[in-house]
Protein backbone atom coordinates (compact mmCIF):
# COMPACT_ATOMS: atom_id res chain seq x y z
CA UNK A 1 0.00 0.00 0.00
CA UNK A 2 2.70 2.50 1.00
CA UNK A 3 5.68 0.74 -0.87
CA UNK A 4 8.89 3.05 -1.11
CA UNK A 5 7.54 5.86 0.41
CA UNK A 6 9.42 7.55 3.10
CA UNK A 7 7.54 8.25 6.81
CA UNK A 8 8.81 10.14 9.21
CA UNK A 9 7.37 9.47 12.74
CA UNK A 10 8.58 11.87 15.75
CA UNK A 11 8.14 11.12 19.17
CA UNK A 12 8.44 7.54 17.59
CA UNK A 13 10.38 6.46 20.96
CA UNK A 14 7.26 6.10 23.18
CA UNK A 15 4.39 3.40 22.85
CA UNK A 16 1.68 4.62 20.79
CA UNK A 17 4.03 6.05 18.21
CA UNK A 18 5.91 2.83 17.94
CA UNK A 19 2.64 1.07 16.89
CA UNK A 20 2.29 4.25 13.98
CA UNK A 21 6.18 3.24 12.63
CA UNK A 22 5.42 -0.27 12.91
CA UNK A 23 2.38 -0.22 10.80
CA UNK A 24 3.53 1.97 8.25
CA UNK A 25 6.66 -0.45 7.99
CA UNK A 26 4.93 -3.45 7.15
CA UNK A 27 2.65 -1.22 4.75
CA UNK A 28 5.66 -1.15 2.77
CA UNK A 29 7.11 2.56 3.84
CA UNK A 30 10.97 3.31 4.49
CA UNK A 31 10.08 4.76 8.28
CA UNK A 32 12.26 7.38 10.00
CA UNK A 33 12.23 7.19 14.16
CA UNK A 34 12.44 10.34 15.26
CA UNK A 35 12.71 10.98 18.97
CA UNK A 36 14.56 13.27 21.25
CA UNK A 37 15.87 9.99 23.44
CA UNK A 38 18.01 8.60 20.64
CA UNK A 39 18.12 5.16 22.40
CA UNK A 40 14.05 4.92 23.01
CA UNK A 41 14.22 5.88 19.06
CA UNK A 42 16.78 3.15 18.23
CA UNK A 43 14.59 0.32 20.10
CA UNK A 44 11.86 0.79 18.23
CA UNK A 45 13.48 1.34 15.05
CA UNK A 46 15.55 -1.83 15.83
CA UNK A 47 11.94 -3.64 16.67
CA UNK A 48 9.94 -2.39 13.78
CA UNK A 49 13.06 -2.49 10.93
CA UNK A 50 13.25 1.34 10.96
CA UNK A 51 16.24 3.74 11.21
CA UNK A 52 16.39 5.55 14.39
CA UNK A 53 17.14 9.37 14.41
CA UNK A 54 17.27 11.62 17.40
CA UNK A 55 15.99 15.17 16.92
CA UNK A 56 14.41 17.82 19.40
CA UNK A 57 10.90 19.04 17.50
CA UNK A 58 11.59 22.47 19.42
CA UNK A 59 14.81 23.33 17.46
CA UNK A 60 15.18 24.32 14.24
CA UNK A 61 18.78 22.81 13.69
CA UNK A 62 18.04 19.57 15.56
CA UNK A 63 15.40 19.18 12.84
CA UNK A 64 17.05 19.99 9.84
CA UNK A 65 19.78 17.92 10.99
CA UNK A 66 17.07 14.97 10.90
CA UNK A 67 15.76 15.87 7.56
CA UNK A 68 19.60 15.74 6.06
CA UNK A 69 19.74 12.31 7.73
CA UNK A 70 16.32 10.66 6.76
CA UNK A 71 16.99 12.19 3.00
CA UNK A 72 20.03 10.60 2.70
CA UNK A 73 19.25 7.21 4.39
CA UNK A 74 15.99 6.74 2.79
CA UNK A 75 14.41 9.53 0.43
CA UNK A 76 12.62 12.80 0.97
CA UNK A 77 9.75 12.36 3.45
CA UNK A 78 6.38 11.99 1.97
CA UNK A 79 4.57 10.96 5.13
CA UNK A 80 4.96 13.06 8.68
CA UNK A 81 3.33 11.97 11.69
CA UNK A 82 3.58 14.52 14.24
CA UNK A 83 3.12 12.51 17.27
CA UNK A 84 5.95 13.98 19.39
CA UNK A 85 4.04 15.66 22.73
CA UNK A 86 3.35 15.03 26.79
CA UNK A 87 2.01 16.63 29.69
CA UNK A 88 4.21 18.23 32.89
CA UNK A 89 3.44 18.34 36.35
CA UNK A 90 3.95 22.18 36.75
CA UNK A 91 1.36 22.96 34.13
CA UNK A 92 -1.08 20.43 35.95
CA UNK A 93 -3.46 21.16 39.28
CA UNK A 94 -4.23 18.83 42.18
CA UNK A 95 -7.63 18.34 42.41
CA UNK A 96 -10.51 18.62 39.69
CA UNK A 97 -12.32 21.81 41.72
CA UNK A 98 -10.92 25.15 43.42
CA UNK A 99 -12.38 25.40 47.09
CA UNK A 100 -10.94 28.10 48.91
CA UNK A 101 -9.69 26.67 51.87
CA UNK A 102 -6.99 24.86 49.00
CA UNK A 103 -5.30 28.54 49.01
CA UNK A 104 -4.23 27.38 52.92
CA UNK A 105 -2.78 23.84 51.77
CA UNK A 106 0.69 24.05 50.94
CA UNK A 107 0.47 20.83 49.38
CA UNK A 108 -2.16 21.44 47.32
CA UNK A 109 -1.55 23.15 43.54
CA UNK A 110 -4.58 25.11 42.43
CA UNK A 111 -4.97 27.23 39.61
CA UNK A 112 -3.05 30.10 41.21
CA UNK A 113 0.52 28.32 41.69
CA UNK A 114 0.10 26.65 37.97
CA UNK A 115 4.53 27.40 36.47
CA UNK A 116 4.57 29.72 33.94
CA UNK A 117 7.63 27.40 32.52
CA UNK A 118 5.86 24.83 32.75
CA UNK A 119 2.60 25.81 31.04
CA UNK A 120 4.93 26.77 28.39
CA UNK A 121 6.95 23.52 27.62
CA UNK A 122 3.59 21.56 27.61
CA UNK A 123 2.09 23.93 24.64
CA UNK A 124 5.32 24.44 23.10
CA UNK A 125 5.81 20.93 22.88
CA UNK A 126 2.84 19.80 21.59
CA UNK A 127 1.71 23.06 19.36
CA UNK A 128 5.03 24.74 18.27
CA UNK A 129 6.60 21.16 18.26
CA UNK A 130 4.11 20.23 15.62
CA UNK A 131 4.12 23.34 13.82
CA UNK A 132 8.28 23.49 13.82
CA UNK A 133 8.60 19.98 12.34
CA UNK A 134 5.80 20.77 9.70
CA UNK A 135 8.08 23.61 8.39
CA UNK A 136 11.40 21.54 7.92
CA UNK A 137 9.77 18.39 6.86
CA UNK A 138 6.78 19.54 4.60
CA UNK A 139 9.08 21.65 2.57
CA UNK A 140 10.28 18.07 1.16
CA UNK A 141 6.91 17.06 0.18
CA UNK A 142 5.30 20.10 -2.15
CA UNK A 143 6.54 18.87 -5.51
CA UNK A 144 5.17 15.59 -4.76
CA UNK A 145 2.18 13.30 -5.24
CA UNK A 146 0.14 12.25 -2.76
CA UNK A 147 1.55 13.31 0.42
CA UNK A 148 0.23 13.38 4.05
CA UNK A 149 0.82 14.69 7.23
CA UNK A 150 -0.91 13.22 9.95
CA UNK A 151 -0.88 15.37 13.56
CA UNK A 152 -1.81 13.99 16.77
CA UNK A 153 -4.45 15.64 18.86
CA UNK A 154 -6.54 14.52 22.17
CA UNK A 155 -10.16 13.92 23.80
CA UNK A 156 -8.64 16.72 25.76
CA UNK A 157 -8.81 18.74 22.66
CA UNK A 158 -12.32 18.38 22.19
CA UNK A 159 -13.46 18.81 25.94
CA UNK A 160 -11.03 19.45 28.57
CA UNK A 161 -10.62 17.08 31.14
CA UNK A 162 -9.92 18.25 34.71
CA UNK A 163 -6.42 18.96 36.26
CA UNK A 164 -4.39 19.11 33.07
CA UNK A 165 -5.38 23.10 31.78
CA UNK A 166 -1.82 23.28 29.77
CA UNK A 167 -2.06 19.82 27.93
CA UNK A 168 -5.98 20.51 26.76
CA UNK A 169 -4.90 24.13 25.18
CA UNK A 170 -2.17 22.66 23.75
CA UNK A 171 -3.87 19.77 21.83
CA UNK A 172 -7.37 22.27 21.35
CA UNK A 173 -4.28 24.20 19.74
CA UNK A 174 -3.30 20.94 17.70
CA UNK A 175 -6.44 20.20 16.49
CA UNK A 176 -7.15 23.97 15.31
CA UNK A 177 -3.61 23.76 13.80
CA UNK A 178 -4.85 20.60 11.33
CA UNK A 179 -7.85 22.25 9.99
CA UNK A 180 -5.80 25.61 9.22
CA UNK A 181 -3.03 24.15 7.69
CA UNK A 182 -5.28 21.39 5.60
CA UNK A 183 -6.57 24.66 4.32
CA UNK A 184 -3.58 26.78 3.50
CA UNK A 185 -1.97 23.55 1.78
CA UNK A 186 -5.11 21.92 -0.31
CA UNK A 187 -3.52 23.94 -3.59
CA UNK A 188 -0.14 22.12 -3.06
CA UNK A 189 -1.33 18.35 -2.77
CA UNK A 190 -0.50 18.20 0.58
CA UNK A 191 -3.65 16.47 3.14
CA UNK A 192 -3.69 17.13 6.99
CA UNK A 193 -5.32 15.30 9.25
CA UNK A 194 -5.34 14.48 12.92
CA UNK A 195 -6.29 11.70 15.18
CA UNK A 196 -7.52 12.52 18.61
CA UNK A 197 -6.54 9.33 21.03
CA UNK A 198 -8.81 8.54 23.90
CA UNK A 199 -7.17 6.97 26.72
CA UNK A 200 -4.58 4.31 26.37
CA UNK A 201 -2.26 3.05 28.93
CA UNK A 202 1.41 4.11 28.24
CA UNK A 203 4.13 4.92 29.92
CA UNK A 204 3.67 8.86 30.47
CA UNK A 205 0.25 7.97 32.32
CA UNK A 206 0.77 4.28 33.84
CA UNK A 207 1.43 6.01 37.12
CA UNK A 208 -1.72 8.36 37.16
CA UNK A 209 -4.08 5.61 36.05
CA UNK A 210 -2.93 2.40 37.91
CA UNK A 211 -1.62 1.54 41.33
CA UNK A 212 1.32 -0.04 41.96
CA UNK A 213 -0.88 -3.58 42.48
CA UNK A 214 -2.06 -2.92 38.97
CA UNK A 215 -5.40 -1.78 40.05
CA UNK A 216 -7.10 1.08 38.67
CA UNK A 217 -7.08 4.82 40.46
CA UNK A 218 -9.88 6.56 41.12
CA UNK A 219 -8.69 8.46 38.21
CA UNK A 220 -8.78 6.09 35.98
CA UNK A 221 -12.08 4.29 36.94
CA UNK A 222 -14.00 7.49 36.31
CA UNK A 223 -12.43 7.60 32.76
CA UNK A 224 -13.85 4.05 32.05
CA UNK A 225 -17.30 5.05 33.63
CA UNK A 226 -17.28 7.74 30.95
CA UNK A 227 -16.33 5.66 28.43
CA UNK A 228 -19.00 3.37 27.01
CA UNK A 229 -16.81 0.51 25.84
CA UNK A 230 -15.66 0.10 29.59
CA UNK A 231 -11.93 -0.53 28.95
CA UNK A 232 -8.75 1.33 27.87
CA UNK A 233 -7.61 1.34 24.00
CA UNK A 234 -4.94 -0.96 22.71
CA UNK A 235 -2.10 0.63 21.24
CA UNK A 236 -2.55 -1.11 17.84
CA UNK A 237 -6.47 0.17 17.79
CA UNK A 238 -4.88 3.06 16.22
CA UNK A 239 -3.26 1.76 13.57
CA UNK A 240 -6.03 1.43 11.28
CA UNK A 241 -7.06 5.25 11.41
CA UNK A 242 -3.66 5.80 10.58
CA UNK A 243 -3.59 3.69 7.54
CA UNK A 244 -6.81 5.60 6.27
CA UNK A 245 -5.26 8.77 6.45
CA UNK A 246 -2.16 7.75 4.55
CA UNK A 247 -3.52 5.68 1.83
CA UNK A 248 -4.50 7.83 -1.09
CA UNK A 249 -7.12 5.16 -2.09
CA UNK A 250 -8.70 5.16 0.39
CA UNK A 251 -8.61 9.06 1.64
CA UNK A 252 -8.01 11.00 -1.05
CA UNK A 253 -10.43 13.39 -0.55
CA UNK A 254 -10.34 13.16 3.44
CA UNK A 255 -8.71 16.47 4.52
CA UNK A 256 -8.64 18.79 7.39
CA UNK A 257 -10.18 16.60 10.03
CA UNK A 258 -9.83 15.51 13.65
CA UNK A 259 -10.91 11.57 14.17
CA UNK A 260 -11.44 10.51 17.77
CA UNK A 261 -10.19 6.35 18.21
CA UNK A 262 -11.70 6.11 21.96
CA UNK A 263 -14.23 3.93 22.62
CA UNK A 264 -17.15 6.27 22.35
CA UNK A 265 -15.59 8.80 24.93
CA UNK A 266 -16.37 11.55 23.22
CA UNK A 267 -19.90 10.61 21.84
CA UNK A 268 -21.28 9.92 25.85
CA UNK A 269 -22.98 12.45 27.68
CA UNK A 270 -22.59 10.81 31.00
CA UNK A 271 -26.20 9.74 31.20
């Protein structure tokens, strides 16, 4: 389906993107691993029979240090999934409601004590991350057929979920992104397209939604009673969104949208 052509995956280190490079490697692409941990980015390339590059999405020489790498190792890049991104703790609150008395709790983190630094590093990451690698990448891919880039948004995006104010803007910010830039490039044959995850247990959030037993938190069992199919995503339930986008056949005229994979999440109204 994808024979010969040239994908470039960044944050392709961590667990969800590793399932994107794997899938568009045995769809016949030559798949770049791009992650700012060059050995997380070398396992999975060395898992999925990709090559591995490191490169920071927030700087402009990192990057075009990557694209002079994946050019010469396998082509021009005619596929770019923008799945680099994460939360941080300073950008994140304690508890899901502001009660004044919380002003008085030292250990508490409302609203008022959320890091300007940190805010910052969660939307830079995800937004200016995403929009920084479209510029040094995409450049490659205007005097060609058929190519695709393929950003990666959030449920968060489409209603924000408690506690995490930074990481919802920033993906809100993602998914705005996808339908402007679908727009400015639908005269130069480039699609864009996003899909929004629901929740799926990796690494970054292991600790927030399980217990060290391997029981759920609270956390996490009121994200399952919100979502109708009553059980967290599999990694590899995304690949097949991700094939749609790519393939020409079967998308050609699919452009500028945001498709949630999670369970029914977003379609429940909680009664």
């Amino acid at each position: 389906m994808l024979k010969d052509r040239v994908a470039v995956v960044t944050g392709g280190g961590g667990v969800l993107c590793a399932v994107f490079a794997k899938a568009l490697v045995q769809s016949g692409a030559k798949v770049a691993v791009l992650d700012i941990n060059k050995e997380s980015a070398q396992r999975v390339a060395d898992e999925v029979g990709a090559i591995a590059v490191e490169a920071n999405v927030l700087d402009y020489e990192s990057l075009e240090k990557a694209r002079k790498t994946v050019s010469e190792k396998l082509g021009s890049c005619d596929i770019l999934i923008n799945g680099a991104g994460g939360n941080n703790p300073k950008g994140t609150t304690t508890k899901d409601y502001f009660e004044i008395d919380d002003l008085k709790n030292d250990d508490i983190k409302t609203f008022f004590d959320l890091d300007q630094n940190g805010v910052s590093f969660v939307f830079n990451l995800n937004f200016l991350g995403t929009l920084m690698t479209t510029q040094v990448f995409a450049k490659d891919m205007l005097s060609k057929e058929h190519s695709t880039i393929i950003n990666i948004s959030s449920m968060n995006a489409f209603t924000p979920l408690t506690r995490i104010p930074a990481y919802s803007g920033a993906k809100a910010a993602v998914s705005n992104f996808t339908q402007w830039l679908a727009v400015h490039f639908s005269k130069v044959g480039i699609r864009v397209n996003a899909i929004a995850p629901g929740f799926f247990l990796t690494e970054q959030n292991r600790s927030l939604l399980t217990e060290p037993d391997g029981s759920y938190t609270e956390r996490a069992k009121k994200i399952l009673s919100q979502t109708p199919m009553d059980r967290f995503g599999n990694a590899t339930e995304l690949a097949g969104t991700l094939l749609y986008l790519v393939d020409e056949k079967a998308s050609s005229f699919v452009n500028g949208v945001v498709i949630p994979v999670d369970g029914g999440f977003s379609a429940y109204s909680g009664v």
